[in-house]
PDB file of N, CA and C in Angstrom:
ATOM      1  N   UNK A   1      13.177 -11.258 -11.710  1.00  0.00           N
ATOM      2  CA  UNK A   1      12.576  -9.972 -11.423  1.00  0.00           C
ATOM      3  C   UNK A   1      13.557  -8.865 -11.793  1.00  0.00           C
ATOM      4  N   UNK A   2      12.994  -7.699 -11.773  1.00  0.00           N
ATOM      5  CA  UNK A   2      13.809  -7.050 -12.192  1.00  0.00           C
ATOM      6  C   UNK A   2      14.379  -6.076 -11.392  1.00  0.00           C
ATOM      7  N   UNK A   3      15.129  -5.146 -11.155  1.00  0.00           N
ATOM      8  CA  UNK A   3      15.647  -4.165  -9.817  1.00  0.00           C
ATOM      9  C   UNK A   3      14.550  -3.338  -9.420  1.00  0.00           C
ATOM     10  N   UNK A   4      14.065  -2.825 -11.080  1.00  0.00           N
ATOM     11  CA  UNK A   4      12.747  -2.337 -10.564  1.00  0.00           C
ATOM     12  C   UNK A   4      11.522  -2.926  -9.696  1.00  0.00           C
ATOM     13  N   UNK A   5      11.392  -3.910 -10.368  1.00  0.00           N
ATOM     14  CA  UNK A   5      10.125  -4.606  -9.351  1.00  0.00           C
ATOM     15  C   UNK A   5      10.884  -4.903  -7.495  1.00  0.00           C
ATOM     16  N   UNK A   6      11.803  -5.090  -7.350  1.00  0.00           N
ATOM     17  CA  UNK A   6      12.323  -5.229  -5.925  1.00  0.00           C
ATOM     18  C   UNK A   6      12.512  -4.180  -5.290  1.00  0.00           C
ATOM     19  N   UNK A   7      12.789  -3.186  -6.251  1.00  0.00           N
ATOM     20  CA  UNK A   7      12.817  -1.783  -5.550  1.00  0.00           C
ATOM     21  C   UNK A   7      11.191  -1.693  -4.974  1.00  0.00           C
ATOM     22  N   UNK A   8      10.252  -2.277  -6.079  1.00  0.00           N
ATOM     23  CA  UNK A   8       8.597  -1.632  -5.702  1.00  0.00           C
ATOM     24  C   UNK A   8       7.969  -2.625  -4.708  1.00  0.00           C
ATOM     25  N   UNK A   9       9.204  -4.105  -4.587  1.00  0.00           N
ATOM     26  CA  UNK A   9       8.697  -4.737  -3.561  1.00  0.00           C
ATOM     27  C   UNK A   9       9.001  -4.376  -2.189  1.00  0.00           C
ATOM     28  N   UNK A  10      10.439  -3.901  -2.284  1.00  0.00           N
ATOM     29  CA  UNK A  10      10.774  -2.962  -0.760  1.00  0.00           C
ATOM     30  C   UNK A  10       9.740  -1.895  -0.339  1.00  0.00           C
ATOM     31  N   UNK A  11       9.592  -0.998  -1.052  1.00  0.00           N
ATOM     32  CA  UNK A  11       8.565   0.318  -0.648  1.00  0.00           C
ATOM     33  C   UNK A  11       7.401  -0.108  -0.361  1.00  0.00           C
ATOM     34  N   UNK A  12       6.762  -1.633  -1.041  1.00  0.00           N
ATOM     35  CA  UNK A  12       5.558  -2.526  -0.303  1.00  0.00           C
ATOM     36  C   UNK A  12       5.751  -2.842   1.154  1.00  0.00           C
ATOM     37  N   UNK A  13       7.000  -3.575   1.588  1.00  0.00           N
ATOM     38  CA  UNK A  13       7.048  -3.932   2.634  1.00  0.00           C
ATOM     39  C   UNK A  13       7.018  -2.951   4.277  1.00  0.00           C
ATOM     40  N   UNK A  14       7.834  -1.892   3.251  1.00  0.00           N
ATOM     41  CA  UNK A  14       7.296  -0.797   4.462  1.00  0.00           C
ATOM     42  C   UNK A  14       6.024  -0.184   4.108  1.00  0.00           C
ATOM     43  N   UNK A  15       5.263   0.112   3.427  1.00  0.00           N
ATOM     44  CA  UNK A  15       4.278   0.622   3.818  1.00  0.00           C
ATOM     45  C   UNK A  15       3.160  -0.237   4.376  1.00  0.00           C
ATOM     46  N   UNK A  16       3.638  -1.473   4.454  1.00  0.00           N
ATOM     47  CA  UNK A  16       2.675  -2.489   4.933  1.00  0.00           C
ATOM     48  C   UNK A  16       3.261  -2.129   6.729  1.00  0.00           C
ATOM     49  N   UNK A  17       4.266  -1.997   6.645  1.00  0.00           N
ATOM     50  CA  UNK A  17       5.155  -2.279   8.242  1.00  0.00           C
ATOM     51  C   UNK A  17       4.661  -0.743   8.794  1.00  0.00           C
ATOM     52  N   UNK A  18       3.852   0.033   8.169  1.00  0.00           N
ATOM     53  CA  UNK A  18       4.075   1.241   8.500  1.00  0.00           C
ATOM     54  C   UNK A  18       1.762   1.593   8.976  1.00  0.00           C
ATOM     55  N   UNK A  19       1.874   0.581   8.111  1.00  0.00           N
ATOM     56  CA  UNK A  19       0.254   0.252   7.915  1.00  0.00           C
ATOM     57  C   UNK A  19      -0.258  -0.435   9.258  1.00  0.00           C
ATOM     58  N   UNK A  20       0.206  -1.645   9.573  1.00  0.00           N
ATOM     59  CA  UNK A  20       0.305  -2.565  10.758  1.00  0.00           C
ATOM     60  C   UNK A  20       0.898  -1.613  11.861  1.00  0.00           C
ATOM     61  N   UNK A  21       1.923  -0.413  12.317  1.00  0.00           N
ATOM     62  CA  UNK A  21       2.221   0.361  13.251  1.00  0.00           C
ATOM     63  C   UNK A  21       1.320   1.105  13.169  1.00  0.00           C
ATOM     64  N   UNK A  22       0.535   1.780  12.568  1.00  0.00           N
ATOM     65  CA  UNK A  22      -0.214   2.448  12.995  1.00  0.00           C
ATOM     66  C   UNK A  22      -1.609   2.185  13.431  1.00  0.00           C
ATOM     67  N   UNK A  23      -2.042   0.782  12.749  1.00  0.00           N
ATOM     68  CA  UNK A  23      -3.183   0.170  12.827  1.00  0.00           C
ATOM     69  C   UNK A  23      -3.388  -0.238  14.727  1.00  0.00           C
ATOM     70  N   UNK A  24      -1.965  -0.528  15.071  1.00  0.00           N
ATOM     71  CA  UNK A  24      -1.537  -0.924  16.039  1.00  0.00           C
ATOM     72  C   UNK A  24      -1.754   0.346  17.143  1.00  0.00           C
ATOM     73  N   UNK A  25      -0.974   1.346  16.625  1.00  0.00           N
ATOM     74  CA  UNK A  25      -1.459   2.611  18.407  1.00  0.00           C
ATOM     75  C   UNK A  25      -2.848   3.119  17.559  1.00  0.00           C
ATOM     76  N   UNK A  26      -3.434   3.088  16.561  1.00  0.00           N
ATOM     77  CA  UNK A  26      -4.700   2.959  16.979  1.00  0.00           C
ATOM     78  C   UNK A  26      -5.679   2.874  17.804  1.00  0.00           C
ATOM     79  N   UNK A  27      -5.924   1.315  17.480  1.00  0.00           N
ATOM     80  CA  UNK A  27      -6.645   0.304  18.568  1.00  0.00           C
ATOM     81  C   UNK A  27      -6.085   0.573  20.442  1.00  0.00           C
ATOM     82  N   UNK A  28      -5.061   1.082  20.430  1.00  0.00           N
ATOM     83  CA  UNK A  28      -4.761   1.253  21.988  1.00  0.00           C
ATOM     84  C   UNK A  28      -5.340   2.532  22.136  1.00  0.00           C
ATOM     85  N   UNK A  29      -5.330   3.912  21.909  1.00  0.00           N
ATOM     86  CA  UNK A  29      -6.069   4.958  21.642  1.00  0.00           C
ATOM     87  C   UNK A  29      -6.417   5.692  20.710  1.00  0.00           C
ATOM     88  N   UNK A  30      -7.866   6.102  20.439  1.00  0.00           N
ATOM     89  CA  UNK A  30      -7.618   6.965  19.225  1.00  0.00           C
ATOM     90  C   UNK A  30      -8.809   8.237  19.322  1.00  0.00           C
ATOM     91  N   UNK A  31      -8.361   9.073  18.815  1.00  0.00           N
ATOM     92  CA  UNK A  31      -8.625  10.121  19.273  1.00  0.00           C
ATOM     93  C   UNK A  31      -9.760  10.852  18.203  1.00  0.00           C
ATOM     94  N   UNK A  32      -9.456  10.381  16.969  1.00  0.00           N
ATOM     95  CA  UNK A  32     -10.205  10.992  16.088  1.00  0.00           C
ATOM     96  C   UNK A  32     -10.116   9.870  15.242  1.00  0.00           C
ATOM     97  N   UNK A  33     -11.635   8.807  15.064  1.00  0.00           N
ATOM     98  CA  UNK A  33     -11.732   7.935  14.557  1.00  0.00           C
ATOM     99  C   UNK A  33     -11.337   7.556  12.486  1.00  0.00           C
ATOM    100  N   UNK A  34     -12.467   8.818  12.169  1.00  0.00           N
ATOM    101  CA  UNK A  34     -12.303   9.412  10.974  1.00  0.00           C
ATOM    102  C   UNK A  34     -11.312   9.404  10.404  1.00  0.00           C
ATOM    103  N   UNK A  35     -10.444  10.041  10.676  1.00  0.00           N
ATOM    104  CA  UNK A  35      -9.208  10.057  10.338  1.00  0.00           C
ATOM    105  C   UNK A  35      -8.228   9.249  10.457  1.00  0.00           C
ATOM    106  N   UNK A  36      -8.112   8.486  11.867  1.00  0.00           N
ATOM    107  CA  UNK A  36      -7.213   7.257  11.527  1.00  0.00           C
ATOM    108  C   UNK A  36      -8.272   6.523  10.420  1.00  0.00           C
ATOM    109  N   UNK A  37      -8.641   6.111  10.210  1.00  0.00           N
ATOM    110  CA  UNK A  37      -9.611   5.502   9.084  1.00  0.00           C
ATOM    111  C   UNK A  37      -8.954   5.895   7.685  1.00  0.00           C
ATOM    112  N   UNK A  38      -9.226   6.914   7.655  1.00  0.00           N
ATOM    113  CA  UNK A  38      -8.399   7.437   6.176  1.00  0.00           C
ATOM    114  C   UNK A  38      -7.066   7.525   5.879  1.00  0.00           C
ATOM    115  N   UNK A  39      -6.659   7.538   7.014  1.00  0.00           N
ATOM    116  CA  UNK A  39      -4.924   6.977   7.016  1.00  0.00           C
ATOM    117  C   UNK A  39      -5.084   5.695   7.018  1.00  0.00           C
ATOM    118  N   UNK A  40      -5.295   4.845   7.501  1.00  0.00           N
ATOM    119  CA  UNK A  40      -5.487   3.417   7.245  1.00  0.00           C
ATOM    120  C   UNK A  40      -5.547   3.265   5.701  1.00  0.00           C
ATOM    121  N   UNK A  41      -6.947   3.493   5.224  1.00  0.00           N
ATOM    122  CA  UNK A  41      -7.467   3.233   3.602  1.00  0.00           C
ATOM    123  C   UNK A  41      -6.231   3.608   3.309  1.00  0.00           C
ATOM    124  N   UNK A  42      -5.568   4.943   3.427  1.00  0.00           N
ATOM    125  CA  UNK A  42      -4.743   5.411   2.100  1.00  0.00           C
ATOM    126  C   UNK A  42      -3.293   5.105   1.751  1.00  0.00           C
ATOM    127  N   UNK A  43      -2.942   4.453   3.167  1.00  0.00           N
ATOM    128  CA  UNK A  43      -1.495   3.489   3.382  1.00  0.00           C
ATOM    129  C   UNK A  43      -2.302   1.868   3.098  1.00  0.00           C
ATOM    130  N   UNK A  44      -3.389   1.138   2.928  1.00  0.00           N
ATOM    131  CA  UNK A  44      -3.353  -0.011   2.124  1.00  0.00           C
ATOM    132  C   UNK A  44      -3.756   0.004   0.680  1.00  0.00           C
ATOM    133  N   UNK A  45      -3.822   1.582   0.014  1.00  0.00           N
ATOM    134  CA  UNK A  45      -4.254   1.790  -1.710  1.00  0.00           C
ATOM    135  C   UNK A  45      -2.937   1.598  -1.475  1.00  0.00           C
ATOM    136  N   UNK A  46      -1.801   2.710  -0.871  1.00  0.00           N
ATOM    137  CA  UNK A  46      -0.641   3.001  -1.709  1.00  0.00           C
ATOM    138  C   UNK A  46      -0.030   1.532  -1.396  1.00  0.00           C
ATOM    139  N   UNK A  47      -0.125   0.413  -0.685  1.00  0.00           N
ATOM    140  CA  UNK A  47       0.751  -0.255  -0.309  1.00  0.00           C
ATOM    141  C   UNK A  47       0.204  -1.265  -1.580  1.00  0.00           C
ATOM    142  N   UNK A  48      -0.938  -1.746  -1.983  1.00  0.00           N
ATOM    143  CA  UNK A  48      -1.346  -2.412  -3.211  1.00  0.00           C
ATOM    144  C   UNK A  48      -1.103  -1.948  -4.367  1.00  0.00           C
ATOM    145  N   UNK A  49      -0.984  -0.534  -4.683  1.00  0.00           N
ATOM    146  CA  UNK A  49      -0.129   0.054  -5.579  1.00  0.00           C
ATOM    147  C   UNK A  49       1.081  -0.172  -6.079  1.00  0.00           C
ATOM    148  N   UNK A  50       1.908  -0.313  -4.851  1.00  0.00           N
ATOM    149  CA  UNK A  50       3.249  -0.651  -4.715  1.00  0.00           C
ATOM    150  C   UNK A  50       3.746  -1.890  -5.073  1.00  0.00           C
ATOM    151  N   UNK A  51       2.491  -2.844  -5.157  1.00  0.00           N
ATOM    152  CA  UNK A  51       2.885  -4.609  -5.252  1.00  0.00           C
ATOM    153  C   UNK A  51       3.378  -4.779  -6.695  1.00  0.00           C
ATOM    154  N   UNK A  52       4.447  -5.451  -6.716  1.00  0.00           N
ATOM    155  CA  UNK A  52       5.103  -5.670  -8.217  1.00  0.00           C
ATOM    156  C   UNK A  52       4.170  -6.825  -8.911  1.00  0.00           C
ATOM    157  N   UNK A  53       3.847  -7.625  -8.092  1.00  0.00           N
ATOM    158  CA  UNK A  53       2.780  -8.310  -8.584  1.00  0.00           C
ATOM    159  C   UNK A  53       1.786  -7.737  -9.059  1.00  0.00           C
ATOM    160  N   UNK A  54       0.495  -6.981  -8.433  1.00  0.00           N
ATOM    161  CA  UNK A  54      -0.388  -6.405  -9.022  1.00  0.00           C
ATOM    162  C   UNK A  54       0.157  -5.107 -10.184  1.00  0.00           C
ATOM    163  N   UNK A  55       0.720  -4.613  -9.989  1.00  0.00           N
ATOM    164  CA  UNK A  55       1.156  -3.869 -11.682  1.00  0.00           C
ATOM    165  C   UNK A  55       1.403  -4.514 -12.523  1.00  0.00           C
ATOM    166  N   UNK A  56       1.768  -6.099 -13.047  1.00  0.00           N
ATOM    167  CA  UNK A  56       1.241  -6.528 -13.917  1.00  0.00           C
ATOM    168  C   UNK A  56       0.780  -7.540 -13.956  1.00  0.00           C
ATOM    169  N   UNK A  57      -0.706  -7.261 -13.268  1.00  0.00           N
ATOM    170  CA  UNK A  57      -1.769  -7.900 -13.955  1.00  0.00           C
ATOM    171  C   UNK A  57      -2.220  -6.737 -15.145  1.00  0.00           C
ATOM    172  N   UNK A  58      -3.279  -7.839 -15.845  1.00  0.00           N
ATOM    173  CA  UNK A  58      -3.711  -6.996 -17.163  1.00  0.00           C
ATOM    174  C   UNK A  58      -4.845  -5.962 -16.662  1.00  0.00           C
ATOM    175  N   UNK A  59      -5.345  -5.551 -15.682  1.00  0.00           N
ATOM    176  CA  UNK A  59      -6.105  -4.444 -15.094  1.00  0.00           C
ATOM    177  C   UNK A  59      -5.062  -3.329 -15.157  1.00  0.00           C
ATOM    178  N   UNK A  60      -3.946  -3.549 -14.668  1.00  0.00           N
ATOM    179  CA  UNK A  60      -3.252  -2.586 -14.137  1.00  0.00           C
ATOM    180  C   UNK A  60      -3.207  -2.145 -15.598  1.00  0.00           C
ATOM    181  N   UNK A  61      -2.368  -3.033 -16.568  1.00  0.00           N
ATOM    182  CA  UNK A  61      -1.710  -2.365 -17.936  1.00  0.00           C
ATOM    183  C   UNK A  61      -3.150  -1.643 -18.461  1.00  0.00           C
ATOM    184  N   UNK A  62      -4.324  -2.438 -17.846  1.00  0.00           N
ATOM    185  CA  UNK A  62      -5.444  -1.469 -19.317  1.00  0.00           C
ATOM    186  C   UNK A  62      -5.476  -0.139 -18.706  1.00  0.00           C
ATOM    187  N   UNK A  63      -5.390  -0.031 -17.291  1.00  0.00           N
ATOM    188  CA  UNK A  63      -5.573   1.062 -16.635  1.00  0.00           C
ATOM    189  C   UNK A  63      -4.698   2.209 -16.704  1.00  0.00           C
ATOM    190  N   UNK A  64      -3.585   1.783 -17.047  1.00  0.00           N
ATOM    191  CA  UNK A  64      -2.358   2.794 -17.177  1.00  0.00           C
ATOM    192  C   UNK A  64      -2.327   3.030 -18.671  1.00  0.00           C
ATOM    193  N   UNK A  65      -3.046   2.285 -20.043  1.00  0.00           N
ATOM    194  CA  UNK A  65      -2.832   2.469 -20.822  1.00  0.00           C
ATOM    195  C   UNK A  65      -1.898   2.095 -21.856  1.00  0.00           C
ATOM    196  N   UNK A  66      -1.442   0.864 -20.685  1.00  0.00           N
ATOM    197  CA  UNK A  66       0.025  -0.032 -21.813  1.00  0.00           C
ATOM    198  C   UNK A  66      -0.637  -1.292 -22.258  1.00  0.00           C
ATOM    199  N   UNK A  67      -2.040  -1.317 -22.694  1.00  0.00           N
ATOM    200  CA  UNK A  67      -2.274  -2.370 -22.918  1.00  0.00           C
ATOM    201  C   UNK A  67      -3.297  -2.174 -24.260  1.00  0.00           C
TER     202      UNK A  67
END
């Protein structure tokens, strides 16, 4: 692997760790459903984003245009 991809596997692991904490005081109270909702969705795009694995598959490259 390369430094890069471990660098993009670290910034996965927290936004997963950051995904699961919040998913977490959630479910104990929540105040405005909606919105934790969309914080949810938008910390598991960026955290699948982040996977060094999924950037290269061949979706990713056609999608970005390196393919």
């Amino acid at each position: 692997m390369k430094p890069k991809d471990i660098l993009w596997g670290i910034v996965e692991a927290v936004l997963w760790y950051a995904f699961t904490a919040y998913l977490l005081s959630v479910v104990g109270d929540s105040l405005n459903v909606w919105l934790d909702a969309l914080v949810l969705v938008v910390l598991a795009y960026l955290t699948m984003l982040a996977c060094p694995w999924f950037r290269h598959t061949g979706g990713w490259r056609r999608m970005t245009g390196r393919e």
